[in-house]
Protein backbone atom coordinates (compact mmCIF):
# COMPACT_ATOMS: atom_id res chain seq x y z
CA UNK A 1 148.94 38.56 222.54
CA UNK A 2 146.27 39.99 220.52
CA UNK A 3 142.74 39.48 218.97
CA UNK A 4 142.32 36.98 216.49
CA UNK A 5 140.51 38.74 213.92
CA UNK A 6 142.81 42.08 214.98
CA UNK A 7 145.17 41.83 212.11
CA UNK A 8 145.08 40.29 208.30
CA UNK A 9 147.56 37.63 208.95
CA UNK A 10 145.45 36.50 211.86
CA UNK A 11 142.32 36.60 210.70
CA UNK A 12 142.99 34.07 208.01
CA UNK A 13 144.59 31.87 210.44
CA UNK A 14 141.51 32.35 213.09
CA UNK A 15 139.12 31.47 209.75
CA UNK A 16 141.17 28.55 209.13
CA UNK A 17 140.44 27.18 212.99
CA UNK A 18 136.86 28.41 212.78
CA UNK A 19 136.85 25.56 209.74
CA UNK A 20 138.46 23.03 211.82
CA UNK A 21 134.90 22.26 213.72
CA UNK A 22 133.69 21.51 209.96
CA UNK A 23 136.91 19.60 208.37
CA UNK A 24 137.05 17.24 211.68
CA UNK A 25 133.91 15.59 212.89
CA UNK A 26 135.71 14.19 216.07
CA UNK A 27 135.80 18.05 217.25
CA UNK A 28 132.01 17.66 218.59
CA UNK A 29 131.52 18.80 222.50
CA UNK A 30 130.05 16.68 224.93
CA UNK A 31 127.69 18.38 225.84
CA UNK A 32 125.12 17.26 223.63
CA UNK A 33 121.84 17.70 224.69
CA UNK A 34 122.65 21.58 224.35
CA UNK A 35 123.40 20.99 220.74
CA UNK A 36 120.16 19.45 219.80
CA UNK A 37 118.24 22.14 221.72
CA UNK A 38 119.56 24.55 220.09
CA UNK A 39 119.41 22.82 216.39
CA UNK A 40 115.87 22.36 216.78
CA UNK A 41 115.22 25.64 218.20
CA UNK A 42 116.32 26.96 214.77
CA UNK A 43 114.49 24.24 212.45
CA UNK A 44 115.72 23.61 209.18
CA UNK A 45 119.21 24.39 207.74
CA UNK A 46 117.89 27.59 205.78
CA UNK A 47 120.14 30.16 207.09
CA UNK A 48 123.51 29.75 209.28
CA UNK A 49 123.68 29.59 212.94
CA UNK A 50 123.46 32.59 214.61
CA UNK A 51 126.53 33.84 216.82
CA UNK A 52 123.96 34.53 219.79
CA UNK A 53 122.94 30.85 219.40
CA UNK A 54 126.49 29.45 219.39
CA UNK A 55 127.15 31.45 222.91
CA UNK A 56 124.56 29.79 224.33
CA UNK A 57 125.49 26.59 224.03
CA UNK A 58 129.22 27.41 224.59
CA UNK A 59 127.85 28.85 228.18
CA UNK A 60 127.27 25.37 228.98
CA UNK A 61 130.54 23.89 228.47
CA UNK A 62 133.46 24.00 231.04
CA UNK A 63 136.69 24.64 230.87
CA UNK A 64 138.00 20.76 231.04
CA UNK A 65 135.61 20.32 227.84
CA UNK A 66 137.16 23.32 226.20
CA UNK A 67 140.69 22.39 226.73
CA UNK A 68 139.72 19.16 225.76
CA UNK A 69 138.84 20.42 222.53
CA UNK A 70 142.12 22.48 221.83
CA UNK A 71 144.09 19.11 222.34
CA UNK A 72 142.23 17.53 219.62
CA UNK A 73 142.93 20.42 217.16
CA UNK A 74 146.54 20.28 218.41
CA UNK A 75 146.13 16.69 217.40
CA UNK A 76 144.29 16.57 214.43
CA UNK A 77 145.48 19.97 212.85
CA UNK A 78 148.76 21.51 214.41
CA UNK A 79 149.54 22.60 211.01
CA UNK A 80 146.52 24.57 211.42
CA UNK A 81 146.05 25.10 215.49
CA UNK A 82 149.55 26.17 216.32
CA UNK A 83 150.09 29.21 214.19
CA UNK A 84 146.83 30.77 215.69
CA UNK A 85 148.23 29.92 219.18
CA UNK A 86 151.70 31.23 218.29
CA UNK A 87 150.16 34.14 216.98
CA UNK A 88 147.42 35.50 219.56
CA UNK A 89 148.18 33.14 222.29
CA UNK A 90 146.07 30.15 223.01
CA UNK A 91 143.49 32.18 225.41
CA UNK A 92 142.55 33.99 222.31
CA UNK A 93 142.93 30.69 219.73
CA UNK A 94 140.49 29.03 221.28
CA UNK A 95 137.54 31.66 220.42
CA UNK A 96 137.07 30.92 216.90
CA UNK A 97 137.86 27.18 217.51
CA UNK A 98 135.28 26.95 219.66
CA UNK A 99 132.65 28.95 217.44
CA UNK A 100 133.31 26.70 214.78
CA UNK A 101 133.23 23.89 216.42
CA UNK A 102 129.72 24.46 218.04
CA UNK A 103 128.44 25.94 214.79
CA UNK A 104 129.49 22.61 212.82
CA UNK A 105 127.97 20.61 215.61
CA UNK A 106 124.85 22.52 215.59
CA UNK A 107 124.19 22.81 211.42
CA UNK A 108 124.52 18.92 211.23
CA UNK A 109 121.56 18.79 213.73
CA UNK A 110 119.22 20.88 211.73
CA UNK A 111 116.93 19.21 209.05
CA UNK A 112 118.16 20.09 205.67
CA UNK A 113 115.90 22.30 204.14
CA UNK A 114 112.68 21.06 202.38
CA UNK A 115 113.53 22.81 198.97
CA UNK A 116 116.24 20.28 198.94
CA UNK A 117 113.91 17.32 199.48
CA UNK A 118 111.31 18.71 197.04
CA UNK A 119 114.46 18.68 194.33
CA UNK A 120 115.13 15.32 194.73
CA UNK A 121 111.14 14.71 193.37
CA UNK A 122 112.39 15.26 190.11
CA UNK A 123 115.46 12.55 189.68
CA UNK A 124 113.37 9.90 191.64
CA UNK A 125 113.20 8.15 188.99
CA UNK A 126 116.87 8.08 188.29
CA UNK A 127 117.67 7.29 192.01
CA UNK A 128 119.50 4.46 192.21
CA UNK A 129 118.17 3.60 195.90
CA UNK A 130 116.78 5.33 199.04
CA UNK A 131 120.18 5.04 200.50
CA UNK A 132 121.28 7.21 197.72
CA UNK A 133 118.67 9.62 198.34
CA UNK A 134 119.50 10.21 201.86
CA UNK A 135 122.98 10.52 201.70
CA UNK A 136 122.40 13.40 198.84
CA UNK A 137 120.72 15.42 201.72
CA UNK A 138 123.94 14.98 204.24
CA UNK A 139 126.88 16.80 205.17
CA UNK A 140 129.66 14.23 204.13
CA UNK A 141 131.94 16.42 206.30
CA UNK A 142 129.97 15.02 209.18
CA UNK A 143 130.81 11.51 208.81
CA UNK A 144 134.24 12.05 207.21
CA UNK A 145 137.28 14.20 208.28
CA UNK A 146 138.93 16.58 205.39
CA UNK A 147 142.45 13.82 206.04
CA UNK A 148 140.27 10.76 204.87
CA UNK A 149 138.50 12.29 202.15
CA UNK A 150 141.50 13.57 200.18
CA UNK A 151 143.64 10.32 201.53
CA UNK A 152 140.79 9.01 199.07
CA UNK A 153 141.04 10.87 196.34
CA UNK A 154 144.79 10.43 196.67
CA UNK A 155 144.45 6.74 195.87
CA UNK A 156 142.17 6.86 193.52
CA UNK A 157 143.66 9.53 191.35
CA UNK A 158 146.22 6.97 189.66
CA UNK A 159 143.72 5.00 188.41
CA UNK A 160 142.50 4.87 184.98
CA UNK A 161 138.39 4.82 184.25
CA UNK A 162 135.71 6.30 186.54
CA UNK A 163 134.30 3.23 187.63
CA UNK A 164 137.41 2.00 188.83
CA UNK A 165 138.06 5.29 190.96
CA UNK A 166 134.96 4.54 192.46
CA UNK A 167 135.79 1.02 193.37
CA UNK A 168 139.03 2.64 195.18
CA UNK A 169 137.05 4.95 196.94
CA UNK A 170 134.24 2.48 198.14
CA UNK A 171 137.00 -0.09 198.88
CA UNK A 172 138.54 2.80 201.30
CA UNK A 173 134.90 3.88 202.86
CA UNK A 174 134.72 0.36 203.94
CA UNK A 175 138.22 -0.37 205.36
CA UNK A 176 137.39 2.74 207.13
CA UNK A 177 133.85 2.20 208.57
CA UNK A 178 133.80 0.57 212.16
CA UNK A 179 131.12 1.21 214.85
CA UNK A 180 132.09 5.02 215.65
CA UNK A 181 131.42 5.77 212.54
CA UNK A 182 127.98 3.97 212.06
CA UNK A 183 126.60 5.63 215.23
CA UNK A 184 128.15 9.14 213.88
CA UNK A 185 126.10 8.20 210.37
CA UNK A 186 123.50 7.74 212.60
CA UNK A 187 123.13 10.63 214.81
CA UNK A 188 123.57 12.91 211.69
CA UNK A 189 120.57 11.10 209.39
CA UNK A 190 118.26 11.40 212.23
CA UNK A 191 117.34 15.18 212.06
CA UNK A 192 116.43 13.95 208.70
CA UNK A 193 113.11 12.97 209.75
CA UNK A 194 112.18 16.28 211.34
CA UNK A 195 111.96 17.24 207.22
CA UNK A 196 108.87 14.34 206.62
CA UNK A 197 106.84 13.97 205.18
CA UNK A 198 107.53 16.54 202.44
CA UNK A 199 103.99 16.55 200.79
CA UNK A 200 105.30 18.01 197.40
CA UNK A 201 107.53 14.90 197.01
CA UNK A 202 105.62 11.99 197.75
CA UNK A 203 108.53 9.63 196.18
CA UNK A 204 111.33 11.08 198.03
CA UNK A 205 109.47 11.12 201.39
CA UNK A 206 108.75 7.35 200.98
CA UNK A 207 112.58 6.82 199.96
CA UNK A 208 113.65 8.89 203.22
CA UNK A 209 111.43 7.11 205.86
CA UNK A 210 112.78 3.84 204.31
CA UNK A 211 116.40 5.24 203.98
CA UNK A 212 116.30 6.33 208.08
CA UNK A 213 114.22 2.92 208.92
CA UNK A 214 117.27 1.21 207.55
CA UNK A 215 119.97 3.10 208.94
CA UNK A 216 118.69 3.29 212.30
CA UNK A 217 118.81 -0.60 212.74
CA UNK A 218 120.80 -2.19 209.95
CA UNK A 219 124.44 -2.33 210.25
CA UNK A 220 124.83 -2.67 206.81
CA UNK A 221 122.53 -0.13 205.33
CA UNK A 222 124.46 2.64 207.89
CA UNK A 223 128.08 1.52 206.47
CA UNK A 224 126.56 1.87 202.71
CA UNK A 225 125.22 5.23 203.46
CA UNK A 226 128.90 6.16 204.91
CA UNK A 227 130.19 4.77 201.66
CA UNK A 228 127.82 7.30 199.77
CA UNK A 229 128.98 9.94 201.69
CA UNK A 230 132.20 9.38 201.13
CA UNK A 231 131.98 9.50 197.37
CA UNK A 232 129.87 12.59 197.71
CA UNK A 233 132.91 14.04 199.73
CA UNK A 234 135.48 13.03 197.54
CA UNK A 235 133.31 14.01 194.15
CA UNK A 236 133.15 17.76 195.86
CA UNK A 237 137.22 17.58 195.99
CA UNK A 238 137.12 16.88 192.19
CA UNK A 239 134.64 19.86 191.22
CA UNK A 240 132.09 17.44 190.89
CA UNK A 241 128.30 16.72 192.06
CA UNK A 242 126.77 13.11 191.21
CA UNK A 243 124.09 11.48 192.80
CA UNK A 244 126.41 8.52 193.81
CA UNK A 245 125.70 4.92 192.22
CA UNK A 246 124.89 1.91 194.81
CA UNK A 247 127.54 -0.58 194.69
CA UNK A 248 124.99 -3.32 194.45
């Protein structure tokens, strides 16, 4: 057994696990109230997590959480878990599964950063809704797993005009949506508000408090902004960035 990042055949399989905390949302720890210490202890998402961070937070999980962790990436991913563990052992695996995972859990805590909000100033005009506007500032990757966005883009890729690809796609976000994902929407949007109120973009601010409002009680208004994510997701797969259109 060896170090994951000792050789060049594992070190592309330990990057590929390290990924597997962003790909899958359900790979999140328990232990949660460590994750949102340490996401606001580093403020806005304008630089990555740093490794010191991350092994903070990893001091405070045990090993039943860990394990519990590598079954879901055995579950989710053995295509991508089980060469790692057949490689360096799964002792060793788990390192940059871990890492990842924490690091994923802890960037989707962190308020995007303000530049990002102050952007959206300019096309506030052209935003369709404040739904739309909030979604543009989340990780889709949060609220969808890598499997559902390409299962996705899988269906809609037969069809013919653009409009009706996006009718595939929102049909799918909301055959998909139940309650788990609502409250995931949910806990992601809310570092959101840490951002306001961004006082170079008066417009957006407004659209973002009403945006959050909404999500945090409405049913409806949290499965939409799902739906937007989704596109997002799926648009990324394609080479593509749109600010997604409201199905309304």
């Amino acid at each position: 057994m060896c170090d994951p990042w000792g050789s060049e055949a594992s070190r592309l399989a330990a990057s590929d696990v390290f990924r597997l905390g962003e790909d899958y949302p359900v790979l999140r720890p328990r232990a949660a109230g460590e994750v949102r210490r340490a996401a606001d202890g580093l403020g806005a998402r304008d630089g990555p997590v740093p490794r010191q961070v991350v092994e903070e937070v990893w001091a405070h999980l045990d090993e039943g959480e860990v394990h519990r962790l590598e079954l879901i990436a055995g579950d989710v991913a053995p295509g991508r878990w089980r060469p790692l563990v057949d490689e360096v052992g799964p002792g060793h695996a788990r390192e940059p599964l871990i890492a990842g995972v924490l690091t994923a859990a802890i960037e989707e805590l962190r308020p995007p950063p303000r530049w990002l909000a102050a952007m959206r100033e300019a096309t506030a005009d052209d935003a369709p809704g404040p739904l739309n506007v909030l979604a543009s500032l989340l990780h889709p990757q949060s609220v969808w797993s890598i499997d559902e966005a390409r299962a996705a883009q899988t269906l809609a890729a037969p069809v013919g005009p653009f409009g009706t690809k996006l009718a595939v796609i929102v049909s799918f976000a909301r055959s998909e949506t139940e309650r788990p994902r609502l409250e995931r929407l949910r806990v992601v949007a809310e570092p959101v508000r840490g951002l306001l109120p961004v006082a170079e973009a008066p417009r957006t601010t407004a659209d973002l408090e009403e945006a959050c409002r909404l999500v945090a009680t409405d049913d409806e208004a949290a499965a939409e902004t799902c739906m937007l994510t989704l596109l997002t997701y799926v648009m990324s797969l394609e080479g593509l960035v749109m600010d997604a259109p409201s199905p309304n």
